[in-house]
C-alpha atoms as a PDB file:
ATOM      1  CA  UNK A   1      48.105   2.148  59.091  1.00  0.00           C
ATOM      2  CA  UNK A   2      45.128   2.624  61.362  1.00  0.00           C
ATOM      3  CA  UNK A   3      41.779   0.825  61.051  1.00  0.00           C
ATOM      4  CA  UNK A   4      40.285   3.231  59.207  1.00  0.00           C
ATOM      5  CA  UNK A   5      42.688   3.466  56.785  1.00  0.00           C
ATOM      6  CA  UNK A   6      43.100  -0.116  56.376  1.00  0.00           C
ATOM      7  CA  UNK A   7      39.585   0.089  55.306  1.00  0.00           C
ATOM      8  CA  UNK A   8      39.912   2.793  52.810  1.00  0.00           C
ATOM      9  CA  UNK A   9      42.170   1.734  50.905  1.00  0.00           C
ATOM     10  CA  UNK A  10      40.833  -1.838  50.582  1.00  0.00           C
ATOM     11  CA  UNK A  11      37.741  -0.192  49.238  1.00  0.00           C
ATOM     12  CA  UNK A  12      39.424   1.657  46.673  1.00  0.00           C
ATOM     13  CA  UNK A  13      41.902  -1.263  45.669  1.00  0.00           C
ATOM     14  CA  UNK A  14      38.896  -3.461  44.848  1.00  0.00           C
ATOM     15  CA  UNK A  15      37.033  -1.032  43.115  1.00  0.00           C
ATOM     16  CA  UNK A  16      40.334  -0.410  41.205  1.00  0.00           C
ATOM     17  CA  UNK A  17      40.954  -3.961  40.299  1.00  0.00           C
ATOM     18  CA  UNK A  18      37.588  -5.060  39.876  1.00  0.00           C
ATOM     19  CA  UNK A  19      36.781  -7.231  36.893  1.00  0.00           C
ATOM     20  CA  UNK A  20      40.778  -6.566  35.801  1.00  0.00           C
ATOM     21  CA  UNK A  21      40.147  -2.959  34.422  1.00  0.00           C
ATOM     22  CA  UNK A  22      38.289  -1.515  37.762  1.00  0.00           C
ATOM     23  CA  UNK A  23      35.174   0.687  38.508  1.00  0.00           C
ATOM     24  CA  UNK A  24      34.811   3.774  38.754  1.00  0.00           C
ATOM     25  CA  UNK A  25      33.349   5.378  41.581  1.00  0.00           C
ATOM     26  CA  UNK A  26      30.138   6.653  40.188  1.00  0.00           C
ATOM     27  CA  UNK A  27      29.217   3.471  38.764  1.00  0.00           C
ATOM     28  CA  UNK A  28      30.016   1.117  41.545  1.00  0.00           C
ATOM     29  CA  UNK A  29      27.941   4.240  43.890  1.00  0.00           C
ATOM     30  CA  UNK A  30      24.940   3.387  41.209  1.00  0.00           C
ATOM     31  CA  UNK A  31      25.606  -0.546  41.635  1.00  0.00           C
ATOM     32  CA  UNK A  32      25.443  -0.014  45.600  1.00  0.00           C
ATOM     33  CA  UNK A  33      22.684   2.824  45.123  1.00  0.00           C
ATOM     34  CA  UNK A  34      24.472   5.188  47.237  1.00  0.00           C
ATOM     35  CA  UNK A  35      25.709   9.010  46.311  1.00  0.00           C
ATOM     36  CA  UNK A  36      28.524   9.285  43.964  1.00  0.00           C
ATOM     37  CA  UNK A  37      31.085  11.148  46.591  1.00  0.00           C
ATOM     38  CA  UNK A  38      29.887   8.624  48.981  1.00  0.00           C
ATOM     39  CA  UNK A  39      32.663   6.495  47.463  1.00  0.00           C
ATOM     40  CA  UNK A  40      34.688   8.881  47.543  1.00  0.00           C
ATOM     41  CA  UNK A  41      34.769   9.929  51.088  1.00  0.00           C
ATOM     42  CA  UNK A  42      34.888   6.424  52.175  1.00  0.00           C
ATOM     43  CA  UNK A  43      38.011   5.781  50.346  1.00  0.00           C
ATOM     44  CA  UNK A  44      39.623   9.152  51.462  1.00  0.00           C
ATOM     45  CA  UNK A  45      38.676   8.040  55.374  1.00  0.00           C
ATOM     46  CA  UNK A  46      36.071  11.448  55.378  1.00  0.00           C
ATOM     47  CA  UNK A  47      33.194   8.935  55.949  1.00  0.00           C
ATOM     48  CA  UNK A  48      33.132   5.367  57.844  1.00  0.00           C
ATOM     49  CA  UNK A  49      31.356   2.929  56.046  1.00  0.00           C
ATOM     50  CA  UNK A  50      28.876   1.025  58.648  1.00  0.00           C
ATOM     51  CA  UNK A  51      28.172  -2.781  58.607  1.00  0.00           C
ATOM     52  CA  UNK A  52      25.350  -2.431  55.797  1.00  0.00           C
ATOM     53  CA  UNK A  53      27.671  -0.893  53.750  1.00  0.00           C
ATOM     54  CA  UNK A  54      30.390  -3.146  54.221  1.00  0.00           C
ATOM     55  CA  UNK A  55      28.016  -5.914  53.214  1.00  0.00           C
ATOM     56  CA  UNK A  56      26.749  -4.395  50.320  1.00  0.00           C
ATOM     57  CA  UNK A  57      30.730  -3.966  49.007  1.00  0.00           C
ATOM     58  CA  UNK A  58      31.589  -7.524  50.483  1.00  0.00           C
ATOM     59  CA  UNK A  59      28.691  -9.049  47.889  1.00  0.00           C
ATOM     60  CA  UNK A  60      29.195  -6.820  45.163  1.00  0.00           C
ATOM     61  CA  UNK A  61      32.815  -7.859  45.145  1.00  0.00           C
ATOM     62  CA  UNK A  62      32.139 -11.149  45.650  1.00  0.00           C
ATOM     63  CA  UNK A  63      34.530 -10.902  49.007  1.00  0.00           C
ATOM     64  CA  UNK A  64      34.448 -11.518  52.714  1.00  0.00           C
ATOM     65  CA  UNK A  65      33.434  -8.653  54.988  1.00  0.00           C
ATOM     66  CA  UNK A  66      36.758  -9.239  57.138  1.00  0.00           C
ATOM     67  CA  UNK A  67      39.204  -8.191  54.012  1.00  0.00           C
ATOM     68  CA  UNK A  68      37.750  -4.794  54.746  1.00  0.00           C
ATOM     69  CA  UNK A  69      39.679  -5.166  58.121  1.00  0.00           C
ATOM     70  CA  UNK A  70      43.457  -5.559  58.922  1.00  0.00           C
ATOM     71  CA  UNK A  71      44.118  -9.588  59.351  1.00  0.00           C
ATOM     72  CA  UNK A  72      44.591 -10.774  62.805  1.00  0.00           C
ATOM     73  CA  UNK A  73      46.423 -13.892  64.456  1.00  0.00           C
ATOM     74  CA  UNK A  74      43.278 -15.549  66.251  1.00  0.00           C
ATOM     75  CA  UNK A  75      44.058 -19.045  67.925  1.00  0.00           C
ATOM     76  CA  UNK A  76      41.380 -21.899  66.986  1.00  0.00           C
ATOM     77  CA  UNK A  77      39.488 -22.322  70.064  1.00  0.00           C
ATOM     78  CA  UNK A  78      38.046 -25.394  71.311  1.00  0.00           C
ATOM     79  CA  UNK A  79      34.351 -24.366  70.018  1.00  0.00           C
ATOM     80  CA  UNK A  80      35.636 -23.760  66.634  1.00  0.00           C
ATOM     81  CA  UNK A  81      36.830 -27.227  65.902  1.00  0.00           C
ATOM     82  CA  UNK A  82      33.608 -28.078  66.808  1.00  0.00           C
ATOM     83  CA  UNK A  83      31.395 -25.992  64.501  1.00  0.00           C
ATOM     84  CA  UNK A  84      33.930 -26.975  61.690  1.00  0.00           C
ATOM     85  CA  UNK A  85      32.948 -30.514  61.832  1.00  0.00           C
ATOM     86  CA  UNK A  86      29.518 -29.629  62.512  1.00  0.00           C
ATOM     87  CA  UNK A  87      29.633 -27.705  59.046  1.00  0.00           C
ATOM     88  CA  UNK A  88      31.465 -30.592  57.527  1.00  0.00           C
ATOM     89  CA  UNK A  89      27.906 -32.121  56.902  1.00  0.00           C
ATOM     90  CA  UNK A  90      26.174 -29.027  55.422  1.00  0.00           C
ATOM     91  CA  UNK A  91      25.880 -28.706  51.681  1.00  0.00           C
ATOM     92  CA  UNK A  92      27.591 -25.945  49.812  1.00  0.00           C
ATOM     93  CA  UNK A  93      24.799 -22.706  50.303  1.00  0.00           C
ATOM     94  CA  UNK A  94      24.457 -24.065  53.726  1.00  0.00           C
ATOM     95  CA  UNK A  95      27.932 -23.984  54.616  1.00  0.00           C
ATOM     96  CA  UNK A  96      28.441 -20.350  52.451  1.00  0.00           C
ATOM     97  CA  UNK A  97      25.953 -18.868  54.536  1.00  0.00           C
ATOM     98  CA  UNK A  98      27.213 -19.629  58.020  1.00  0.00           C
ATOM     99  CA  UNK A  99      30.365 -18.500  56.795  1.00  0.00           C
ATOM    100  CA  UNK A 100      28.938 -15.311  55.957  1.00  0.00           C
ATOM    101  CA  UNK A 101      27.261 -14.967  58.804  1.00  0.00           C
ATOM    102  CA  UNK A 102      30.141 -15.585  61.053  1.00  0.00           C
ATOM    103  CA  UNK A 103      32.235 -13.207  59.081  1.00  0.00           C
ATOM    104  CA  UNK A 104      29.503 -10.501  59.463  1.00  0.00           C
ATOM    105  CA  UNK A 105      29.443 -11.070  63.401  1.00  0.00           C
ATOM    106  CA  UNK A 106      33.300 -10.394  63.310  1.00  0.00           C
ATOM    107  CA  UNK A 107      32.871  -7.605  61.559  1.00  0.00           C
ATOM    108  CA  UNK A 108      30.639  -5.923  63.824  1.00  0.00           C
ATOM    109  CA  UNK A 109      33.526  -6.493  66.618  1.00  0.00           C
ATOM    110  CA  UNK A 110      35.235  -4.999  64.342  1.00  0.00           C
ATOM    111  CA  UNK A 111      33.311  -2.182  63.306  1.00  0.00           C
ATOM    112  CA  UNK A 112      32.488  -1.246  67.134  1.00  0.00           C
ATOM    113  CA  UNK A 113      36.241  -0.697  67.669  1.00  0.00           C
ATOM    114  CA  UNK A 114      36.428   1.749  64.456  1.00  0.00           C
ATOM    115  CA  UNK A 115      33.389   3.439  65.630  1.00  0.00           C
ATOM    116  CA  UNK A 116      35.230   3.982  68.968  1.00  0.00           C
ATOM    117  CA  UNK A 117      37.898   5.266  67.866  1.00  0.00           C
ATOM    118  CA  UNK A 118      36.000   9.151  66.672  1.00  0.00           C
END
């Protein structure tokens, strides 16, 4: 399954399984404020969803911006450890926040190589 795909279908199987009975397209495109068959062609690959968009989804469903993305075998770096006990000391928004930000810099790695690949 290509990137693309990956992404798809992760949008539809939250949308599907969201809140236990799912969503249907048109109302989670009126939650995000989108068009209807935007969904649609995002879940069928006809459209790429861009960063905002992932974001948008990511909050809605309460979920990181990286389960939009296949999962990838990184090795902790040096830096890492670091900025982990740095965050250690941070209260609970503080630390949620530099998680999401770090998540949504990923992403855009991310994102560039799906964008590449037109």
């Amino acid at each position: 399954m290509d990137t693309l795909q990956h992404v798809a279908a992760r949008i539809r199987q939250l949308r599907t399984s969201y809140g236990g009975q799912g969503i249907s397209q048109e109302a989670l495109a009126k939650e995000l404020k989108i068009a209807t068959n935007t969904v649609s062609r995002w879940e069928t690959g006809v459209y790429k969803p861009d960063l905002a968009d992932l974001d948008k989804l990511a909050r809605f469903f309460n979920t990181s911006i990286l389960d939009f993305f296949p999962q990838e075998d990184v090795p902790v770096r040096k830096e890492t450890e670091a900025l982990l006990r740095a965050a250690e000391a941070l209260d609970a928004d503080d630390v949620a926040e530099l998680t999401r930000f770090a998540e949504f810099r990923r992403a855009q790695q991310l994102h560039k190589k799906l964008k590449a690949r037109k």
